[in-house]
Protein backbone atom coordinates (compact mmCIF):
# COMPACT_ATOMS: atom_id res chain seq x y z
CA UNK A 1 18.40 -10.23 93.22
CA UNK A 2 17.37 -7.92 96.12
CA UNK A 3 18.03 -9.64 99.26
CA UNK A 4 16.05 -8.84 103.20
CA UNK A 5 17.76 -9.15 106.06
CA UNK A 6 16.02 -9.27 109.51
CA UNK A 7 17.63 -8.30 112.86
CA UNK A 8 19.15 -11.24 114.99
CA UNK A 9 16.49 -12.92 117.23
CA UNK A 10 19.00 -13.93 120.18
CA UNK A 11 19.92 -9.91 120.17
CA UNK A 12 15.72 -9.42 120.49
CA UNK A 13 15.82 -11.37 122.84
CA UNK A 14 18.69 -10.53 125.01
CA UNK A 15 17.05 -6.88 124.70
CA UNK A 16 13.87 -7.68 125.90
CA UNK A 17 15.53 -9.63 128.82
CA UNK A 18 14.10 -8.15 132.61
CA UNK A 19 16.25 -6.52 134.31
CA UNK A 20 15.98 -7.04 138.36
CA UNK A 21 14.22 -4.48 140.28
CA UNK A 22 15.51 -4.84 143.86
CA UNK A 23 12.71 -6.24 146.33
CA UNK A 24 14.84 -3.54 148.64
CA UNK A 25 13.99 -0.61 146.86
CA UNK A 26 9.64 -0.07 146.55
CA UNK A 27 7.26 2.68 146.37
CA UNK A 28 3.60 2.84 146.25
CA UNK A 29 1.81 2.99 142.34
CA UNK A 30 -1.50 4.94 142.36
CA UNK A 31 -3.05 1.52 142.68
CA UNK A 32 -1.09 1.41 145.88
CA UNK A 33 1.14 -1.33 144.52
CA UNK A 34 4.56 -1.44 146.09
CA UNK A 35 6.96 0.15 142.75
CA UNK A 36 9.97 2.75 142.93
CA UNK A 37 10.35 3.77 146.92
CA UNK A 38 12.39 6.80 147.74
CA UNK A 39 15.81 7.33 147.35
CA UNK A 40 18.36 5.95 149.27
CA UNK A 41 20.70 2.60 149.68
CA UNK A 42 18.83 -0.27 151.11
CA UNK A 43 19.96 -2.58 153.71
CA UNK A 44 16.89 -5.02 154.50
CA UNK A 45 13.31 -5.87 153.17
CA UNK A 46 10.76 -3.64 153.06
CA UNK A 47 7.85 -4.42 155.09
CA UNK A 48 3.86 -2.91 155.21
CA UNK A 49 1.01 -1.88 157.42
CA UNK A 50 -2.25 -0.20 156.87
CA UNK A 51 -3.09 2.34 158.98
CA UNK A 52 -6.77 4.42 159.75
CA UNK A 53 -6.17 7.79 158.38
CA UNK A 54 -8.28 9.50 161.16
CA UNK A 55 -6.14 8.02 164.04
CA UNK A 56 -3.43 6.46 162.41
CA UNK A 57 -4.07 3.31 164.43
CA UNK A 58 -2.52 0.21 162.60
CA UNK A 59 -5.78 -2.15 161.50
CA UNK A 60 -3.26 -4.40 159.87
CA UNK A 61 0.53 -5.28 159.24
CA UNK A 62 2.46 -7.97 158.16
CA UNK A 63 4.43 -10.25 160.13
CA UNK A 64 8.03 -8.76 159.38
CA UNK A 65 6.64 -5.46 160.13
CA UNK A 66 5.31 -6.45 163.51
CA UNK A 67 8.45 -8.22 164.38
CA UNK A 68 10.75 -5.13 164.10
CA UNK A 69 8.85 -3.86 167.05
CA UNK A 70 9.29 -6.97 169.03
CA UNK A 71 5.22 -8.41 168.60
CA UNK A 72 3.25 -10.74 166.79
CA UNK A 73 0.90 -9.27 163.55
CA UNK A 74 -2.30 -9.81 165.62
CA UNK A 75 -0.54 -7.56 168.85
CA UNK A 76 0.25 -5.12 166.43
CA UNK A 77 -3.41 -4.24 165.51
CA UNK A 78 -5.18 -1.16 166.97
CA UNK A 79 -1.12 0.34 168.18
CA UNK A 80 -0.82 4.11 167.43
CA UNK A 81 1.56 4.33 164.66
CA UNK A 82 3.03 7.50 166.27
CA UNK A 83 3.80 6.04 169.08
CA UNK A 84 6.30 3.40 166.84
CA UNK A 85 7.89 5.66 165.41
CA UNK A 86 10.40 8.65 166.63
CA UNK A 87 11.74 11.62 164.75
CA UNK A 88 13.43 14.55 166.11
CA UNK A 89 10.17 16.97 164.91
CA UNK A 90 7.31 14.87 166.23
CA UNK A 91 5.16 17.89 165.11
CA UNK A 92 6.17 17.57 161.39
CA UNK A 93 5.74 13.91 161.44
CA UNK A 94 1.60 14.26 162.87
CA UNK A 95 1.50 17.30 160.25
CA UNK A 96 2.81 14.96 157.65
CA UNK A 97 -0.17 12.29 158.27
CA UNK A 98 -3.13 14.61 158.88
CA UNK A 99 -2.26 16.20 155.50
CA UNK A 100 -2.44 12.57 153.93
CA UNK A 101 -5.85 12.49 155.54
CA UNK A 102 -6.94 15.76 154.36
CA UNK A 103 -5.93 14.73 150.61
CA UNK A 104 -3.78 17.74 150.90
CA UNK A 105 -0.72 14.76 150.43
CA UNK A 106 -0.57 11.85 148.68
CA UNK A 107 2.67 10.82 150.17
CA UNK A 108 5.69 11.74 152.16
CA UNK A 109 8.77 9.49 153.31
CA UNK A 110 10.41 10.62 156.56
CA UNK A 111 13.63 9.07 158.50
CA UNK A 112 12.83 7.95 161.78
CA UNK A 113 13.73 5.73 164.59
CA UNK A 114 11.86 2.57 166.67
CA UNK A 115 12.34 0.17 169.44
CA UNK A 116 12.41 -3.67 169.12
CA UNK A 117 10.86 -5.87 171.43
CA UNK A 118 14.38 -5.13 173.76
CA UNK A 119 13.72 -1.61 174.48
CA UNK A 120 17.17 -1.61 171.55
CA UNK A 121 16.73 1.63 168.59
CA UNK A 122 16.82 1.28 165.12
CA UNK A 123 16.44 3.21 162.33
CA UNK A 124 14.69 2.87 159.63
CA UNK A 125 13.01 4.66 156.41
CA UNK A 126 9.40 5.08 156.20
CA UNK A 127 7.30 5.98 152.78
CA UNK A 128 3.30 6.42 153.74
CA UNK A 129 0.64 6.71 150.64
CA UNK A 130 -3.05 7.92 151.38
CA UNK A 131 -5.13 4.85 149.37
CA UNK A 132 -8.15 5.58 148.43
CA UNK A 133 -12.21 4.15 148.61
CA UNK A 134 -14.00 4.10 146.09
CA UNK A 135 -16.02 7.18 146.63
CA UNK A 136 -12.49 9.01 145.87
CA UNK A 137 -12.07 9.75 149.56
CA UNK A 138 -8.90 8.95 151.94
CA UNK A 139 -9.70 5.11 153.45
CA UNK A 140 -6.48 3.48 154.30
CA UNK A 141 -2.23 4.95 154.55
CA UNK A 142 -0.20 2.16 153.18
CA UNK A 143 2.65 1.92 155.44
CA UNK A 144 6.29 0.45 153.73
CA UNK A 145 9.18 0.70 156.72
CA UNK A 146 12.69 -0.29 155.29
CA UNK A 147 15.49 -0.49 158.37
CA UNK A 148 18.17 1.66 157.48
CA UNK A 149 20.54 0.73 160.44
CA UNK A 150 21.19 -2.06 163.33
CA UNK A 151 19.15 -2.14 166.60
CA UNK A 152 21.44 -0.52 169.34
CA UNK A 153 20.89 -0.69 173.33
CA UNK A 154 19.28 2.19 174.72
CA UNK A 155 21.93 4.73 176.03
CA UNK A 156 24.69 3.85 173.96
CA UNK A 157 26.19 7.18 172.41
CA UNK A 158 25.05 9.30 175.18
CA UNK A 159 25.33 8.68 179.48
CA UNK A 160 23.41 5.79 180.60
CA UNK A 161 21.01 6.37 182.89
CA UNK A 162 20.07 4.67 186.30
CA UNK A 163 21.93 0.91 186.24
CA UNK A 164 20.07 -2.36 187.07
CA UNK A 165 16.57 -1.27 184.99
CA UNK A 166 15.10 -0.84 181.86
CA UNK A 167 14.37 2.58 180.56
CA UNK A 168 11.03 3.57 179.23
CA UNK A 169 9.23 5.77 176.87
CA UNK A 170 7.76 8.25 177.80
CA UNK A 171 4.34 7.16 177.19
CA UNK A 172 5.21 3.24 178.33
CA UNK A 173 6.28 5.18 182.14
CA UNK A 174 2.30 6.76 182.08
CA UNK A 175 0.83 2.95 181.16
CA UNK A 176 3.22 1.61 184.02
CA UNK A 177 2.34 4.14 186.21
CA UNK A 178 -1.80 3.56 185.39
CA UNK A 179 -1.38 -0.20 185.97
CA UNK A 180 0.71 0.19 189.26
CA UNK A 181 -2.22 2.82 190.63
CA UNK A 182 -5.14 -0.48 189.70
CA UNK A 183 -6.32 1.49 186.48
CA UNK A 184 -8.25 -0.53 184.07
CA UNK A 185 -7.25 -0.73 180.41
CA UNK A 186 -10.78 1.03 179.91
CA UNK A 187 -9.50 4.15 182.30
CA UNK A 188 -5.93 3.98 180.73
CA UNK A 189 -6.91 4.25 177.03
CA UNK A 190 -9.48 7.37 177.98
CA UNK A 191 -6.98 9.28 180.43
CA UNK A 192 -3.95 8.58 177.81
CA UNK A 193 -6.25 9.44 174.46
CA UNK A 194 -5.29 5.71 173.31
CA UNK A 195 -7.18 2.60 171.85
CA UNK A 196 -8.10 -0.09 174.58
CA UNK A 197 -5.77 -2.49 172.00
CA UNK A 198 -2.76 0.51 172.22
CA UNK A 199 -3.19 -0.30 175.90
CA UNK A 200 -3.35 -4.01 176.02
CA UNK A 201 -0.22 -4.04 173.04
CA UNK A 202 2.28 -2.25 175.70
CA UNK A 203 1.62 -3.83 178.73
CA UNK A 204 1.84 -6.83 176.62
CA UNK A 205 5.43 -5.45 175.67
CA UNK A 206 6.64 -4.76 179.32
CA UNK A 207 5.05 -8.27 180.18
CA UNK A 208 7.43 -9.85 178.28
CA UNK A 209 10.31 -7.14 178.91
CA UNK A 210 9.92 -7.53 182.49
CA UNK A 211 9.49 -11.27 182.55
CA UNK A 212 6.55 -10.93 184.24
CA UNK A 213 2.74 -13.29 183.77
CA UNK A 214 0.25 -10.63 184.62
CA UNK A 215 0.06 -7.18 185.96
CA UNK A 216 0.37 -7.30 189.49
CA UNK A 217 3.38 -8.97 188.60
CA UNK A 218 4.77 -6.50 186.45
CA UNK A 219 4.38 -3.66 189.24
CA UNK A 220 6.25 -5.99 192.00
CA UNK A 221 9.01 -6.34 189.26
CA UNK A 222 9.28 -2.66 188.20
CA UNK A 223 9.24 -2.09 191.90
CA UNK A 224 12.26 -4.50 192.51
CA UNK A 225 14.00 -3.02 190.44
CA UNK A 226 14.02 0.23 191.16
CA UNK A 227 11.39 2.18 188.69
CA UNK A 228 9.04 3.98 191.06
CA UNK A 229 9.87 7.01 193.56
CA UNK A 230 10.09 5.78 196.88
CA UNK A 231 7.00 6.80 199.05
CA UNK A 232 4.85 8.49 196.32
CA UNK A 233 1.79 7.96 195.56
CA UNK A 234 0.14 7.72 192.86
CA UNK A 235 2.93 6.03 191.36
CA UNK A 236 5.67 7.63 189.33
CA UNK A 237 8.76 6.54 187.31
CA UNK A 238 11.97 7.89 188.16
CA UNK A 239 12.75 10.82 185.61
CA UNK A 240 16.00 8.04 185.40
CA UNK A 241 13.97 5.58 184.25
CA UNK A 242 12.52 7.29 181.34
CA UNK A 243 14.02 8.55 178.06
């Protein structure tokens, strides 16, 4: 009598088990679902931000994401992503994002380097996919930043510079210097080409580096310690000061 035989079920089974997909390791699926990220071995979460594709000014970001740059989700809003992040080619990396906005990208994923809310570097990974409205043009950049390394203190690898002080960006020295001159956030955002929330997000930051409550504060402190050129006016950081 001719006899059937049917494959095992527990071997079905076993086959059909899921295999892990590390939460590490994420891209962006044309539906801009986080999927398969870029190569590379991952050492921490991934985290996201949305980004105007015009400006690239952050209009939202989640709460790991803000906190890798020392501020809260809400602080984060309306900060110039280009300011966050550093690469060697700055020119590549604004070329990189205006093709995104043109459509002439759909994605790129670049190495670069940022600063926690202690002035300290790290480095990180960072895969940005144009997402698009529903008229088929550009409306958001999805924004997934993986840290790739530790946070280090400023200096370290190369000769510190002036002892005693904090050292600044160079963009951070021209808000310091605005606010120590009496500029409003109003004449600070126009003269520096930045949002009036860019503004109000770092001197927020060197509120809370500086230990200081308000803004007239934060110039007496910056002056105690040494940040301004003696007997100039307007004011200007020491070229020690900023890196």
């Amino acid at each position: 009598m001719a006899t059937t035989s049917f494959p095992d079920a527990s071997l079905r089974n076993d086959n059909r088990a899921a295999r892990p997909v590390p939460r590490t390791h994420r891209g962006i699926t044309a539906s801009g679902t986080p999927d398969d990220l870029a190569s590379g071995d991952a050492t921490s979460e991934v985290c996201t931000a949305h980004a105007s594709p015009r400006d690239v000014v952050i209009r939202g970001a989640d709460p790991e994401f803000a906190r890798q740059f020392g501020a809260s989700a809400h602080d984060m809003c309306g900060s110039g992503l280009l300011d966050l992040l550093r690469t060697p080619d700055p020119a590549r990396l604004r070329e990189q994002f205006a093709a995104l906005a043109s459509g002439r990208r759909r994605q790129f994923t670049e190495k670069v380097t940022g600063h926690d809310g202690s002035g300290r570097t790290f480095s990180a990974e960072v895969t940005v996919t144009a997402v698009d409205g529903p008229s088929g043009e550009v409306a958001s950049l999805l924004v997934l930043l993986r840290r790739t390394g530790d946070a280090r203190r400023p200096g370290k690898g190369r000769a510190p510079a002036l002892s005693g002080g904090p050292v600044l960006s160079a963009l951070d020295a021209q808000v310091l210097e605005g606010v120590a001159a009496g500029e409003s956030t109003a004449q600070l955002a126009s003269r520096l080409y930045l949002s009036r929330q860019g503004i109000e997000y770092r001197v927020g930051q060197m509120l809370r580096r500086f230990d200081a409550p308000n803004r007239p504060a934060l110039v007496a402190r910056a002056h105690a310690l040494g940040m301004f050129a003696v007997g100039q006016w307007p004011p200007r950081v020491l070229p020690e000061r900023v890196k």
